[in-house]
Protein backbone atom coordinates (compact mmCIF):
# COMPACT_ATOMS: atom_id res chain seq x y z
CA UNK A 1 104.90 89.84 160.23
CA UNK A 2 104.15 86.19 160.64
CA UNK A 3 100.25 85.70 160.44
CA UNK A 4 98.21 82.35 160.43
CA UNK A 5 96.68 81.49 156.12
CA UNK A 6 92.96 82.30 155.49
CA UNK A 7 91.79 78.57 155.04
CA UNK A 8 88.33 79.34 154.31
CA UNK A 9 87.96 82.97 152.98
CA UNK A 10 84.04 82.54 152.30
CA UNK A 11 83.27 82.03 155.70
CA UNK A 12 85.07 85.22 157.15
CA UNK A 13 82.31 87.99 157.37
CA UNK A 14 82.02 90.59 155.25
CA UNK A 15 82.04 93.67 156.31
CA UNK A 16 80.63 96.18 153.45
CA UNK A 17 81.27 96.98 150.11
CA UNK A 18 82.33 99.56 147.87
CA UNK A 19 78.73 100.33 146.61
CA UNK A 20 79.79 104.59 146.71
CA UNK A 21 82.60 104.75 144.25
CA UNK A 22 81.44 104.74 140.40
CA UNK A 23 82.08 102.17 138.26
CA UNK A 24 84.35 102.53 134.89
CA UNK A 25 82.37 104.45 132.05
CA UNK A 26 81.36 101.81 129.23
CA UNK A 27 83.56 103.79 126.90
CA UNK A 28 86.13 103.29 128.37
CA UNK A 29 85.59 99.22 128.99
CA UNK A 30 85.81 98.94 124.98
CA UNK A 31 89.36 97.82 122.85
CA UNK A 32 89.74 101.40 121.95
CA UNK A 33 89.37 102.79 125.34
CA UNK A 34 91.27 100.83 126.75
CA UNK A 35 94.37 101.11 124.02
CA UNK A 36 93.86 105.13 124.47
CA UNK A 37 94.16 104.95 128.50
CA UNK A 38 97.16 103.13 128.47
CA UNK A 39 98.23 104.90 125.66
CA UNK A 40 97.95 108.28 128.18
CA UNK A 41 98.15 107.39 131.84
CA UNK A 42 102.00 106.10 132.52
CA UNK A 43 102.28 103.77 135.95
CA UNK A 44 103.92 106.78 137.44
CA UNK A 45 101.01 108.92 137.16
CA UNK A 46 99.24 107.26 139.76
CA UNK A 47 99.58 104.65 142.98
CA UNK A 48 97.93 101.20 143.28
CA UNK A 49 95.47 101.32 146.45
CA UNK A 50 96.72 97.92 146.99
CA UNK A 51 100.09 96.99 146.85
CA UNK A 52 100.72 93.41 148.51
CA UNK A 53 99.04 91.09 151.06
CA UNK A 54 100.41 92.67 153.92
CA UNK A 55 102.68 89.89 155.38
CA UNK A 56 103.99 86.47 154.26
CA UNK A 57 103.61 83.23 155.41
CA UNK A 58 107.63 81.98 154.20
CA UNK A 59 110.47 82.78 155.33
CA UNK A 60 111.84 82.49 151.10
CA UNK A 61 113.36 85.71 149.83
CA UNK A 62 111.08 87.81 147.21
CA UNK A 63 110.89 86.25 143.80
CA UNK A 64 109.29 87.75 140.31
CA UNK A 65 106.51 86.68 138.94
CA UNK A 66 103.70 87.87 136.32
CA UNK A 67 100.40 87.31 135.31
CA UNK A 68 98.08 87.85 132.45
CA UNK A 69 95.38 89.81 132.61
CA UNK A 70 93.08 88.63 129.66
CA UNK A 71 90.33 90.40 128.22
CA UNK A 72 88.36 88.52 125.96
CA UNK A 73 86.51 90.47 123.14
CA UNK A 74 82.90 88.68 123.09
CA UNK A 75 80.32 89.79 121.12
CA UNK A 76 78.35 90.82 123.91
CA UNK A 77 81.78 93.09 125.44
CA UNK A 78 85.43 92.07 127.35
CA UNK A 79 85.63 89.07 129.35
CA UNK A 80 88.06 88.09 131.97
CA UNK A 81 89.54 84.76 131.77
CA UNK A 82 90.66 83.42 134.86
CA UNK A 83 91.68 80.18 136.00
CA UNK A 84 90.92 77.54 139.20
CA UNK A 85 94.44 76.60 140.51
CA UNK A 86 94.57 72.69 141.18
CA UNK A 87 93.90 71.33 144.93
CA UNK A 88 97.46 69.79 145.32
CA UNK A 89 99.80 72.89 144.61
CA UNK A 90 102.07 73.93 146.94
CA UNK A 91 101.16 77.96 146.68
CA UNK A 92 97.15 79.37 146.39
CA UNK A 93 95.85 75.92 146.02
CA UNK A 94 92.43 75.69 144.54
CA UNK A 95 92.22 79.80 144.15
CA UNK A 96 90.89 81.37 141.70
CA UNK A 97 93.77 83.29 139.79
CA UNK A 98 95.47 84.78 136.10
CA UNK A 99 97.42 82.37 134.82
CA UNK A 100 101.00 83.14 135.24
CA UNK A 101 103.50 82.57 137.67
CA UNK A 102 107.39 82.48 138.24
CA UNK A 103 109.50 84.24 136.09
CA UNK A 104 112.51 81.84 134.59
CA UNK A 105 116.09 84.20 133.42
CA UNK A 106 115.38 83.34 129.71
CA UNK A 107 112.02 85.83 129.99
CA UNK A 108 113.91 88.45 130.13
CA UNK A 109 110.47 90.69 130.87
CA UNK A 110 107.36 90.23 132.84
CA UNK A 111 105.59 90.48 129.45
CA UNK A 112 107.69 87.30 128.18
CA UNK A 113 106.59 85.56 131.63
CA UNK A 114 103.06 86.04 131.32
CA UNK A 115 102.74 85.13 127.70
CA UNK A 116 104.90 82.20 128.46
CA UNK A 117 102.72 80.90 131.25
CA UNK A 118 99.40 82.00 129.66
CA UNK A 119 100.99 79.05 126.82
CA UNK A 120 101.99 76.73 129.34
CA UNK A 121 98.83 76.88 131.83
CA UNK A 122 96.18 77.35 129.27
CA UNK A 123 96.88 76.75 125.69
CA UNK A 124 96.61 80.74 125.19
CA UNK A 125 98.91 81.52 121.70
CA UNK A 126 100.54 84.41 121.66
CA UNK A 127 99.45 84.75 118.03
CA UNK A 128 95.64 85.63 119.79
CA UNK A 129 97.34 88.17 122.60
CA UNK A 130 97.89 92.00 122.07
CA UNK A 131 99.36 93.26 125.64
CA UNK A 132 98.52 97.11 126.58
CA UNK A 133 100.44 97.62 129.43
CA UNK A 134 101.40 96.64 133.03
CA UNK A 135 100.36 97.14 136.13
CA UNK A 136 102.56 97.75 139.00
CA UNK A 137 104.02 95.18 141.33
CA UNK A 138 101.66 93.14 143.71
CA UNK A 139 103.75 90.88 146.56
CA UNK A 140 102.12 88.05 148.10
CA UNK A 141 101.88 86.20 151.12
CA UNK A 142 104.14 83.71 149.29
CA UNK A 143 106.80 85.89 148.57
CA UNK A 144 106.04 86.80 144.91
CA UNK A 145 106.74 90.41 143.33
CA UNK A 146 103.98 89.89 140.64
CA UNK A 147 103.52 92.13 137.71
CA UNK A 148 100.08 92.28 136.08
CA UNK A 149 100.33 92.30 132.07
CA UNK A 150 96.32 93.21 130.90
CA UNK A 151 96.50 92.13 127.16
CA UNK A 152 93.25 92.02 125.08
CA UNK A 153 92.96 88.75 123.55
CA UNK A 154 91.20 87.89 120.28
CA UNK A 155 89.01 85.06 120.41
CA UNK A 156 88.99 82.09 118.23
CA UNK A 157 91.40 79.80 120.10
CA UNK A 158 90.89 76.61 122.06
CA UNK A 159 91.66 76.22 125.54
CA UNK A 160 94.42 73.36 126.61
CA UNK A 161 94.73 73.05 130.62
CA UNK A 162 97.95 71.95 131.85
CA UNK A 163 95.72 69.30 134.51
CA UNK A 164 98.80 69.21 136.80
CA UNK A 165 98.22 73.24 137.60
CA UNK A 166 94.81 74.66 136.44
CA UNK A 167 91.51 72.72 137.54
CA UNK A 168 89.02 74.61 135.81
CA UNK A 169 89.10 78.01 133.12
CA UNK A 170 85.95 80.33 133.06
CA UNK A 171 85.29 84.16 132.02
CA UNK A 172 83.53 86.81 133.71
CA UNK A 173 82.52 90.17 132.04
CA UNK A 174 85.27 92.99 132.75
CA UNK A 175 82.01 95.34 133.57
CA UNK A 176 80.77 93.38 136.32
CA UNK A 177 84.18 93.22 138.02
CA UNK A 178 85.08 97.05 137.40
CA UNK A 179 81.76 97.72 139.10
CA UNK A 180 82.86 98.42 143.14
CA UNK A 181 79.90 97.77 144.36
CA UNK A 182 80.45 93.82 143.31
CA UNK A 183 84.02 94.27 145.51
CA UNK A 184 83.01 93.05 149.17
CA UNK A 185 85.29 93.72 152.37
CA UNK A 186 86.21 90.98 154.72
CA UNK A 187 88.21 90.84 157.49
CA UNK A 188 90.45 88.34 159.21
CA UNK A 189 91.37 88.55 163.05
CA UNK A 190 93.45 86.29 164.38
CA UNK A 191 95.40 86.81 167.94
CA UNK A 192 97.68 89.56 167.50
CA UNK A 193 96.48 91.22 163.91
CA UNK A 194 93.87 91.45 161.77
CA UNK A 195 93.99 91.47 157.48
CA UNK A 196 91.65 93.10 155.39
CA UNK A 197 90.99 91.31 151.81
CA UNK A 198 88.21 91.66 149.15
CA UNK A 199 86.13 88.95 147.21
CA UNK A 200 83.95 89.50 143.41
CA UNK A 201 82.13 86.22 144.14
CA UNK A 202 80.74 85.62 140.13
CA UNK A 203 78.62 82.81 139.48
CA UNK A 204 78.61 81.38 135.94
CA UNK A 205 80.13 78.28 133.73
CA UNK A 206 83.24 76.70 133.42
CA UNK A 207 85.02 74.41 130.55
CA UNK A 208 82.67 71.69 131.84
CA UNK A 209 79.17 74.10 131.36
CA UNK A 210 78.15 73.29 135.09
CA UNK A 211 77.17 76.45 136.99
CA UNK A 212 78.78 77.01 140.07
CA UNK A 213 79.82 79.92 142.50
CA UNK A 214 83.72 81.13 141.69
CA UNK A 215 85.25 82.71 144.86
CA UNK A 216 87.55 85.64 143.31
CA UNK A 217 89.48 86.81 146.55
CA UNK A 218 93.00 87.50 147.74
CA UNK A 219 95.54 88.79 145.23
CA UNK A 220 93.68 88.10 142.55
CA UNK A 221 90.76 90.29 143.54
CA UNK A 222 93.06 93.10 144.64
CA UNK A 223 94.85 93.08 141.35
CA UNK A 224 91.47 93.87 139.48
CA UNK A 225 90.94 96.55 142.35
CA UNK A 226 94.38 98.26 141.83
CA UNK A 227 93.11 97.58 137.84
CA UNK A 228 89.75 99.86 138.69
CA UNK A 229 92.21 101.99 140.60
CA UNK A 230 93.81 102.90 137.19
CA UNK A 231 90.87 102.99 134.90
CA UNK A 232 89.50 105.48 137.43
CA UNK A 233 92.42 107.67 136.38
């Protein structure tokens, strides 16, 4: 179904949160918890509660992409590293997102893809990346299958922005964003439909230390619900 893009996601209302569902046991938030859960629950033990954006806005057939899913290991516990994409892209310009994106035939997995683009996009070495698992598929409004590939990563390395894609890199503690009642509800009516989305709005520093308000919405914030969705498991 055709539907109109969300230009400005912070200015449609919200319309609750998720303030009644329990957040992820610090245990379990830890390397080793998170090693033994994937270790234990198998993607076909349970279903995402969000599986794609609903619609697209091209007429372009399906196309596979991944993502990484980085946890940092701070001192002070795991960090999600996420990424501003530049203003000028063609696809989720200026969103907040993993870095990642089209898979290329010489991958050969979605694991390959991700580390691949994590290199490209950031400067991430694989040398610094231990992957746990996947997450299942997530399609977009752009017509991407993307597979989520949550990796812990071992600090130590310097970040290298490829300036033509990624604007801005910043980190956000995994316990913050695995706590529901920081996912808000929005939605968007337009004539003839209405989409639901949800937004982790997390205020903090980026590369250039200046504090500032980072929208998390769309995909991205429904790939770190479907990611609560499994450590709930």
């Amino acid at each position: 179904m055709s539907r109109p893009p969300i230009l400005n996601p912070q200015a449609i209302p919200v319309v609750g949160t998720d303030a009644q569902l329990k957040p992820i046991s610090a245990e379990r938030l830890l390397p080793a918890g998170l090693r033994q859960h994937f270790a234990t629950v198998a993607n076909a033990d349970w279903q995402p509660e969000l599986s794609g954006d609903g619609g697209r806005h091209t007429t372009r057939e399906p196309a596979a992409a991944a993502v990484l899913l980085p946890l940092v290991e701070r001192e002070d516990g795991l960090q999600v590293l996420l990424t501003q994409r530049t203003a000028h892209l063609r696809d989720h310009a200026g969103q907040i997102s993993f870095p990642g994106g089209r898979s290329e035939p010489e991958d050969g997995t979605a694991v390959e893809t991700a580390l691949r683009e994590a290199e490209e996009e950031i400067g991430l070495p694989r040398s610094h990346v231990e992957v746990l698992g996947q997450l299942p598929i997530y399609t977009t409004v752009t017509a991407f299958r993307v597979t989520p590939v949550v990796a812990l990563v071992r600090p130590g390395f310097a970040l290298r922005l490829d300036e033509f894609e990624v604007a801005d890199a910043f980190e956000v503690p995994l316990q913050f964003l695995m706590t529901p009642a920081h996912h808000r509800r929005h939605v968007f009516h337009w004539e003839g439909g209405e989409r639901q989305f949800l937004s982790m709005p997390w205020t903090g520093s980026g590369l250039a230390g200046v504090e500032r308000e980072f929208f998390i919405w769309g995909a991205t914030a429904a790939m770190l619900r479907n990611f609560y969705s499994f450590l709930s498991r």
